[in-house]
PDB file of N, CA and C in Angstrom:
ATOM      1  N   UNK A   1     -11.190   1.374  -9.272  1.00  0.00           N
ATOM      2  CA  UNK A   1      -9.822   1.284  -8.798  1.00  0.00           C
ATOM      3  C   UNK A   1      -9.046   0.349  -9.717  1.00  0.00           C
ATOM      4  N   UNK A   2      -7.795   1.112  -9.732  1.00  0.00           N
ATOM      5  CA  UNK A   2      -6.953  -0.090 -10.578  1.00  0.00           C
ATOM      6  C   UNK A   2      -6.408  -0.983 -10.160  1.00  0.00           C
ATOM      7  N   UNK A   3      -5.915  -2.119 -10.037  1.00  0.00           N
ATOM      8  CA  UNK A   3      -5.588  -2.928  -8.806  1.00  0.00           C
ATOM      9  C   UNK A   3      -4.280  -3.108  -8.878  1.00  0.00           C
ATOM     10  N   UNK A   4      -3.454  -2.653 -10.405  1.00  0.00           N
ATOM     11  CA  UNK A   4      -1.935  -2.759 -10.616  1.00  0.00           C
ATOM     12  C   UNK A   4      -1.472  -1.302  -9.751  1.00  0.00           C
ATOM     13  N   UNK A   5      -2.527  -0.187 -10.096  1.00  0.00           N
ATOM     14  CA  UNK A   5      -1.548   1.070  -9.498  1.00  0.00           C
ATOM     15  C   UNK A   5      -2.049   1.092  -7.855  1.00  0.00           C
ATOM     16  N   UNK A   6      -2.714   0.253  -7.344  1.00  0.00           N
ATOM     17  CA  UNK A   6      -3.469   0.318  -6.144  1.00  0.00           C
ATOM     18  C   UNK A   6      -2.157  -0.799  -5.450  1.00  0.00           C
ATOM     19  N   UNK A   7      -1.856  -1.849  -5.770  1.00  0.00           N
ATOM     20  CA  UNK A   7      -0.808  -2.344  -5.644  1.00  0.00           C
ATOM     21  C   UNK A   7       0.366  -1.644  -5.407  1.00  0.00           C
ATOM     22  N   UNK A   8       0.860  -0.957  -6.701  1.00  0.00           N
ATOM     23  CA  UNK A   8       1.895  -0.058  -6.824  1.00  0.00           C
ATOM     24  C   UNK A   8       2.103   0.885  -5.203  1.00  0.00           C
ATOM     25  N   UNK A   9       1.235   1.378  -5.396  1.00  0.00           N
ATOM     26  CA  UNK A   9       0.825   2.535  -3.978  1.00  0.00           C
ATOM     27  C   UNK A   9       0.758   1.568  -2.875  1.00  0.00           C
ATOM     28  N   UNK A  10       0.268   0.465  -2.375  1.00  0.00           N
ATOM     29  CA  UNK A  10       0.825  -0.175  -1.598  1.00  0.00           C
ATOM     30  C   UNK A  10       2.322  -0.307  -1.527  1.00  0.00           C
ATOM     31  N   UNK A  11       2.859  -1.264  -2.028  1.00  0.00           N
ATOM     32  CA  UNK A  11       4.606  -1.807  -2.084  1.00  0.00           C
ATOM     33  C   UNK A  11       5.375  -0.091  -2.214  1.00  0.00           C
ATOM     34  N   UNK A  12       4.753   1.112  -2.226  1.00  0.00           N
ATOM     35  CA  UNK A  12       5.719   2.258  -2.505  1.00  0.00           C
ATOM     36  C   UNK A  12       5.560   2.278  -0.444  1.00  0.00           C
ATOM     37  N   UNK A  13       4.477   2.840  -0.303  1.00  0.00           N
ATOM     38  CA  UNK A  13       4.157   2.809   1.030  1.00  0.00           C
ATOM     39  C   UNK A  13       4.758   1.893   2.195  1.00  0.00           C
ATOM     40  N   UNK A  14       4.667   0.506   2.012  1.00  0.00           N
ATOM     41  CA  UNK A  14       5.715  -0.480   2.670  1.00  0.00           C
ATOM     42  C   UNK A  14       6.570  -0.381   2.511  1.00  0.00           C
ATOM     43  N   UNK A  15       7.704  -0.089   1.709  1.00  0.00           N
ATOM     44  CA  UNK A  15       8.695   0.218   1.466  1.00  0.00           C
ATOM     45  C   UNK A  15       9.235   1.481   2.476  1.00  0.00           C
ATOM     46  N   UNK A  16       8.672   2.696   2.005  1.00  0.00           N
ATOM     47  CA  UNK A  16       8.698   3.844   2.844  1.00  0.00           C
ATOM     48  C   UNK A  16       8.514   3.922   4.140  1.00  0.00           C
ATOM     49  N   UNK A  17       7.221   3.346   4.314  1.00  0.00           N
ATOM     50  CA  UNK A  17       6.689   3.210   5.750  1.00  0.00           C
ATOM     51  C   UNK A  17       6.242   4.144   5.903  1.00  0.00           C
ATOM     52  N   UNK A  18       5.374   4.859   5.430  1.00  0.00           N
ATOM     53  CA  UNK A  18       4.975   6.450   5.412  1.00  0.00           C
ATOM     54  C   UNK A  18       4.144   6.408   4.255  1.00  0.00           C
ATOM     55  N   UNK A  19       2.765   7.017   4.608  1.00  0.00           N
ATOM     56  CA  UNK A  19       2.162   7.652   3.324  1.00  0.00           C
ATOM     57  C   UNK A  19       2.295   9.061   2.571  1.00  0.00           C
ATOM     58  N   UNK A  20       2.643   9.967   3.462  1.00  0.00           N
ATOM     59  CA  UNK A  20       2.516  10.836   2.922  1.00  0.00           C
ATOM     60  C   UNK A  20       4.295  10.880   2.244  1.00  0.00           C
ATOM     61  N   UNK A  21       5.387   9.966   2.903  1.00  0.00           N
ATOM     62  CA  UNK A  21       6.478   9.834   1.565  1.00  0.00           C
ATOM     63  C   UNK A  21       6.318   9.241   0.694  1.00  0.00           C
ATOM     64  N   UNK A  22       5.433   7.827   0.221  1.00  0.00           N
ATOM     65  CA  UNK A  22       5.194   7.443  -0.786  1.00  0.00           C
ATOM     66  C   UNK A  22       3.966   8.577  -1.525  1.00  0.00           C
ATOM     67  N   UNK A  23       2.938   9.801  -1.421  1.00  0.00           N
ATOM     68  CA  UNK A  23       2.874  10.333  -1.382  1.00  0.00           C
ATOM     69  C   UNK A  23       3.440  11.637  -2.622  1.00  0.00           C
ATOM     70  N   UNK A  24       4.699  12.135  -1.468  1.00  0.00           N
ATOM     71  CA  UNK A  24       5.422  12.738  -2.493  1.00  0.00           C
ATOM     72  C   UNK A  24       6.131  12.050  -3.525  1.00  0.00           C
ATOM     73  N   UNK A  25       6.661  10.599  -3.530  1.00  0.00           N
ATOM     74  CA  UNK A  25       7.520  10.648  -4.420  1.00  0.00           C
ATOM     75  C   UNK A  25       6.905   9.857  -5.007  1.00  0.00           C
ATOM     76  N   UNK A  26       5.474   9.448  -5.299  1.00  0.00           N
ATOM     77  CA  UNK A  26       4.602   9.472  -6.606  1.00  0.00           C
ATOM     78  C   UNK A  26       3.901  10.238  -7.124  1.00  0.00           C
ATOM     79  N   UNK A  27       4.052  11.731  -6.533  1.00  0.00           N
ATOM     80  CA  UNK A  27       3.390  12.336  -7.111  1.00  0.00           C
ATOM     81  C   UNK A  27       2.021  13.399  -6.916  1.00  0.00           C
ATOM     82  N   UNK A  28       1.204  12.835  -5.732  1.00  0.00           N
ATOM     83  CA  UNK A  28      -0.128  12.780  -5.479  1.00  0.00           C
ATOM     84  C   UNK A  28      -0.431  13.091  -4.386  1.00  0.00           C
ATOM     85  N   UNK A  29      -1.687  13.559  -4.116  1.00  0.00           N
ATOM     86  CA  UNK A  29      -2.144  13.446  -2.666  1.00  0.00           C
ATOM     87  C   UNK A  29      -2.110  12.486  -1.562  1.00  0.00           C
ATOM     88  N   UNK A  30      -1.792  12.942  -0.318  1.00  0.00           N
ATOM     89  CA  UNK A  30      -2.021  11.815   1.138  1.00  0.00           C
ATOM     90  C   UNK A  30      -2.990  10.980   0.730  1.00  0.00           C
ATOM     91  N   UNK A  31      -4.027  12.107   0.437  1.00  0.00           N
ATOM     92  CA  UNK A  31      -5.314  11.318   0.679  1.00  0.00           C
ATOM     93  C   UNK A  31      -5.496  10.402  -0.732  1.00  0.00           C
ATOM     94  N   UNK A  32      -4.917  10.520  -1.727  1.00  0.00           N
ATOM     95  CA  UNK A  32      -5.071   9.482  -2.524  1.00  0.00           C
ATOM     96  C   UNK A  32      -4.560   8.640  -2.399  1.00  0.00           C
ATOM     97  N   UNK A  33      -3.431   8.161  -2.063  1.00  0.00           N
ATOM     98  CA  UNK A  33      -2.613   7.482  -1.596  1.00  0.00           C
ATOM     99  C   UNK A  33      -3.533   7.404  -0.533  1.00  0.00           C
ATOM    100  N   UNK A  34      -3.717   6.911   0.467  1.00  0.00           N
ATOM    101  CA  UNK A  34      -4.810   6.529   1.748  1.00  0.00           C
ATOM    102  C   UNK A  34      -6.085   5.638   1.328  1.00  0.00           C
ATOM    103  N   UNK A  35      -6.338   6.695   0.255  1.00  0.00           N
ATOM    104  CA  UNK A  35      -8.184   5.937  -0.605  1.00  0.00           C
ATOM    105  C   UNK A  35      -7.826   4.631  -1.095  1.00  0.00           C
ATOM    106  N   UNK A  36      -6.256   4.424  -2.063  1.00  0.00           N
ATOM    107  CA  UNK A  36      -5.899   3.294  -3.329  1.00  0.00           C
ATOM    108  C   UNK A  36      -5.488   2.214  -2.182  1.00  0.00           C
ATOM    109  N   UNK A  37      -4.969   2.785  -0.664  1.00  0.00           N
ATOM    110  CA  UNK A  37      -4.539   1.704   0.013  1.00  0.00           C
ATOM    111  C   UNK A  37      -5.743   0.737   0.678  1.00  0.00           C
ATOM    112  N   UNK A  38      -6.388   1.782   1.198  1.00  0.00           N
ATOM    113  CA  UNK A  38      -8.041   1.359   2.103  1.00  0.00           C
ATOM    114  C   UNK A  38      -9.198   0.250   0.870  1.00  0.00           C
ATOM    115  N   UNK A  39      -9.036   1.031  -0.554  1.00  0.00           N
ATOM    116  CA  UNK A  39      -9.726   0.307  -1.142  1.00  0.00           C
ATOM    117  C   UNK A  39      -9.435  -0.572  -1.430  1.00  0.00           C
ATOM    118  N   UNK A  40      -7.832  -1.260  -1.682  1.00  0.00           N
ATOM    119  CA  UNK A  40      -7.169  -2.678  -1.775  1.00  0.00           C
ATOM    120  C   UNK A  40      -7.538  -3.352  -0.806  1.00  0.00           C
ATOM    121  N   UNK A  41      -7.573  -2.732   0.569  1.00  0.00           N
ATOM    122  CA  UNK A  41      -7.867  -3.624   2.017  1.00  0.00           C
ATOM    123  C   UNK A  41      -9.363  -3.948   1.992  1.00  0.00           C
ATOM    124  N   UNK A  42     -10.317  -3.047   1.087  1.00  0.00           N
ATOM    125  CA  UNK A  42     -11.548  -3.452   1.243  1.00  0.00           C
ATOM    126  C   UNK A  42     -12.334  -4.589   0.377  1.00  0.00           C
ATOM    127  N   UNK A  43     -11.146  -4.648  -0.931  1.00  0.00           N
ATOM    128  CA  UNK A  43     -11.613  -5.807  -1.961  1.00  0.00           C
ATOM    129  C   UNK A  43     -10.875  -6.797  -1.329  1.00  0.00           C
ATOM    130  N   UNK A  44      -9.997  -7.004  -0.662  1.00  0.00           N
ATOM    131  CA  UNK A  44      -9.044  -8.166  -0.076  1.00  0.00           C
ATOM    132  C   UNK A  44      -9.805  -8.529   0.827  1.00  0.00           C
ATOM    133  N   UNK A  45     -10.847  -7.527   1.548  1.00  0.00           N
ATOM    134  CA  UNK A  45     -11.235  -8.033   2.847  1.00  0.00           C
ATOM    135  C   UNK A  45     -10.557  -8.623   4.224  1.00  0.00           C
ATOM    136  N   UNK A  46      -9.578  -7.749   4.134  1.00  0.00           N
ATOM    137  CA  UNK A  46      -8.332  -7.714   5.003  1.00  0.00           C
ATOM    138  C   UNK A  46      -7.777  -6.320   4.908  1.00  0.00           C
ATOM    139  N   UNK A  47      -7.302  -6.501   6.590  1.00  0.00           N
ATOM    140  CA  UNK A  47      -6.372  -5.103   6.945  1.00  0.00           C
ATOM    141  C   UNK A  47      -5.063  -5.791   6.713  1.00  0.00           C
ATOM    142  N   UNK A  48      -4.425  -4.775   5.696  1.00  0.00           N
ATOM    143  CA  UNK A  48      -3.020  -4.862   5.333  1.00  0.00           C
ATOM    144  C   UNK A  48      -1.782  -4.004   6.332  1.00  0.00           C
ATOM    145  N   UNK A  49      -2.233  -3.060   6.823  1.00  0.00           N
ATOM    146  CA  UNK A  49      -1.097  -2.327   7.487  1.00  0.00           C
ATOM    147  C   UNK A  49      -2.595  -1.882   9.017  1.00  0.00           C
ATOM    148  N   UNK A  50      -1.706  -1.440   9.839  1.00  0.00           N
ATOM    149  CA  UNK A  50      -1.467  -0.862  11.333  1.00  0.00           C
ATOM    150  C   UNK A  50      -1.215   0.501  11.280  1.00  0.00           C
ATOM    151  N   UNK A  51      -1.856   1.768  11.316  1.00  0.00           N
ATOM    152  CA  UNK A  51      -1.628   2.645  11.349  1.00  0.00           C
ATOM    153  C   UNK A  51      -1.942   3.278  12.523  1.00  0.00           C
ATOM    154  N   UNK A  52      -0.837   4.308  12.607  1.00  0.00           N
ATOM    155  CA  UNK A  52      -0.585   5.200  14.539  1.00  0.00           C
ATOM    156  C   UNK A  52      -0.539   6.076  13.952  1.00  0.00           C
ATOM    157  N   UNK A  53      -0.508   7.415  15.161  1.00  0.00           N
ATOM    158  CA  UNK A  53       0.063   8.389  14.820  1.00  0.00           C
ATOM    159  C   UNK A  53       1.278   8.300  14.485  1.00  0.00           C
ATOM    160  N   UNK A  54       2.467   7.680  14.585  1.00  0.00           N
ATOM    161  CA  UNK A  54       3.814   7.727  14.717  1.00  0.00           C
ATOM    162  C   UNK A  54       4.268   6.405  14.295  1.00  0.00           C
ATOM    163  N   UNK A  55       3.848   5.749  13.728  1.00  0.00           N
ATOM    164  CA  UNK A  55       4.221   4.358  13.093  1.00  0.00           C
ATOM    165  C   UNK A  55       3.262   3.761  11.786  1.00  0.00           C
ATOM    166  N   UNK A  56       3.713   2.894  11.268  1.00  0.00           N
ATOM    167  CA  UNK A  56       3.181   1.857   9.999  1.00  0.00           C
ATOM    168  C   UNK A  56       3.822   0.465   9.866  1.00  0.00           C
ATOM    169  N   UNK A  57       3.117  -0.232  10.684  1.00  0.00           N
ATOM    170  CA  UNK A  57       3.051  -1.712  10.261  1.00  0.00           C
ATOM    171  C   UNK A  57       2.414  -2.558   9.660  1.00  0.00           C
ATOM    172  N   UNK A  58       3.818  -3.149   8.873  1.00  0.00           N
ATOM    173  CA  UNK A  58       2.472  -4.207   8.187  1.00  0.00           C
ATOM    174  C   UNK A  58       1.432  -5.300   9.069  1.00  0.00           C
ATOM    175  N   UNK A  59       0.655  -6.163   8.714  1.00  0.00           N
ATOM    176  CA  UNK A  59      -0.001  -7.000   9.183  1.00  0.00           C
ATOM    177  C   UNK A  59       0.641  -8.725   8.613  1.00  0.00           C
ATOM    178  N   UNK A  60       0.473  -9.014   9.129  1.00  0.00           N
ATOM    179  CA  UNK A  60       0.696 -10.450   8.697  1.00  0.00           C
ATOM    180  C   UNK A  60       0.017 -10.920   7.377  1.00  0.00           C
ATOM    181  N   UNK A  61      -0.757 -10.513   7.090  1.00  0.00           N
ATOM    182  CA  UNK A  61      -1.585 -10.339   5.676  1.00  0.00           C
ATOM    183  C   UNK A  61      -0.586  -9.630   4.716  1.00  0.00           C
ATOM    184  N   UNK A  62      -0.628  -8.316   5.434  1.00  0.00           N
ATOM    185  CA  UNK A  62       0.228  -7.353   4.373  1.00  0.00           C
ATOM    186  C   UNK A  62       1.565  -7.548   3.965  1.00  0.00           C
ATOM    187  N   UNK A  63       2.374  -8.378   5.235  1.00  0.00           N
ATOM    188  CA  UNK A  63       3.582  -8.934   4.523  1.00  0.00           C
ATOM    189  C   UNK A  63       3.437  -9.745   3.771  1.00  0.00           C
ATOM    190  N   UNK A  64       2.510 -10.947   3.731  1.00  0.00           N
ATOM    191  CA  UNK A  64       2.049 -11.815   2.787  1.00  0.00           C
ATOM    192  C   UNK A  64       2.111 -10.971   1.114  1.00  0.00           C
ATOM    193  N   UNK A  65       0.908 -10.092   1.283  1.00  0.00           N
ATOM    194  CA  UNK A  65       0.919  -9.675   0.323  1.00  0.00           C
ATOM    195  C   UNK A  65       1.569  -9.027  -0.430  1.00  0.00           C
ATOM    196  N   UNK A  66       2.566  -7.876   0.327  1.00  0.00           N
ATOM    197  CA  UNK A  66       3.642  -7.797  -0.164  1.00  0.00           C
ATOM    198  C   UNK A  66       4.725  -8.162  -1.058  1.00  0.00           C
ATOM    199  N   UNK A  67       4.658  -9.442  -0.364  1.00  0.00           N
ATOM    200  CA  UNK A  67       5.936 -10.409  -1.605  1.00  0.00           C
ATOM    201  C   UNK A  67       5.114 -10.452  -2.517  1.00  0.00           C
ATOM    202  N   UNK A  68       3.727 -10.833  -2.447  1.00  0.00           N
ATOM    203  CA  UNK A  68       3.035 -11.145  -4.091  1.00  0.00           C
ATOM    204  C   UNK A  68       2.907 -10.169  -4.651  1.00  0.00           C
ATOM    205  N   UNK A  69       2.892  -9.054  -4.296  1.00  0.00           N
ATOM    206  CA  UNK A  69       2.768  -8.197  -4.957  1.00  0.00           C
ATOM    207  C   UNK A  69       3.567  -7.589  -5.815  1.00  0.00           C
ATOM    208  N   UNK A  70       5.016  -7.912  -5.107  1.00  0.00           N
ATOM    209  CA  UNK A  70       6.099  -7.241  -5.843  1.00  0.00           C
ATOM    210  C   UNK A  70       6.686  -8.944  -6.502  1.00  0.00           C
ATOM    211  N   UNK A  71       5.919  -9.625  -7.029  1.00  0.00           N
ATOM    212  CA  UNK A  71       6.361 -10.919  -8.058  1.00  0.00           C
ATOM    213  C   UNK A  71       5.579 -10.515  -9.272  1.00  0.00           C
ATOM    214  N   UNK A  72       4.074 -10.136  -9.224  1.00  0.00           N
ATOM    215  CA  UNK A  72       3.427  -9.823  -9.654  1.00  0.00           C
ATOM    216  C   UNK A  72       3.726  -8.588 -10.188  1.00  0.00           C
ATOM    217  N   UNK A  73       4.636  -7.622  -9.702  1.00  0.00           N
ATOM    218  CA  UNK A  73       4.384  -6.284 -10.821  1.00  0.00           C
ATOM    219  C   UNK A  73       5.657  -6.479 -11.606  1.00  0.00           C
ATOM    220  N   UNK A  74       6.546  -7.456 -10.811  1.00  0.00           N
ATOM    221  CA  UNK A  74       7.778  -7.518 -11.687  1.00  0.00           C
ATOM    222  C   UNK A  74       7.571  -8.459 -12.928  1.00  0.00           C
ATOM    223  N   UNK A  75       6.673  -8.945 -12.746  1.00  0.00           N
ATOM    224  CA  UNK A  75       6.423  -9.778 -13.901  1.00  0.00           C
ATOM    225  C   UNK A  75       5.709  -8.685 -15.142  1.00  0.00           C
ATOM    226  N   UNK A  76       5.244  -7.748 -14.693  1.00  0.00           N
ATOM    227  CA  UNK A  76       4.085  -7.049 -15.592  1.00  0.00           C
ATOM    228  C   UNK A  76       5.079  -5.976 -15.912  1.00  0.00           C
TER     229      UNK A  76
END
């Protein structure tokens, strides 16, 4: 996993609030988008988002991470 585009696919997803719209407008499968998010949560060792049928929240983690994340790609 890459951890800049695994990032990326996170902050598109928070943003959206939806996977399968961050999804389309990168390009790719649900399910890849799903794998790059789950595997960030599994090297972090933290759940980043709350997923429902009908909602997406972040976690208190995931807003955390969030901001770093988007300092971090703006820098790169």
């Amino acid at each position: 996993m890459d951890r800049l585009d695994a990032m990326q696919v996170f902050v598109r997803v928070a943003e959206l609030g939806s996977f399968s719209a961050a999804a389309v407008q990168l390009g790719v499968a649900r399910s890849a988008v799903t794998r790059q998010v789950a595997a960030l949560e599994a090297h972090l060792g933290v759940k980043l988002m709350v997923r429902s049928t009908r909602r997406l929240a972040l976690t208190s983690a995931g807003t955390a991470y969030l901001e770093k994340c988007r300092v971090i790609l703006n820098l790169v």
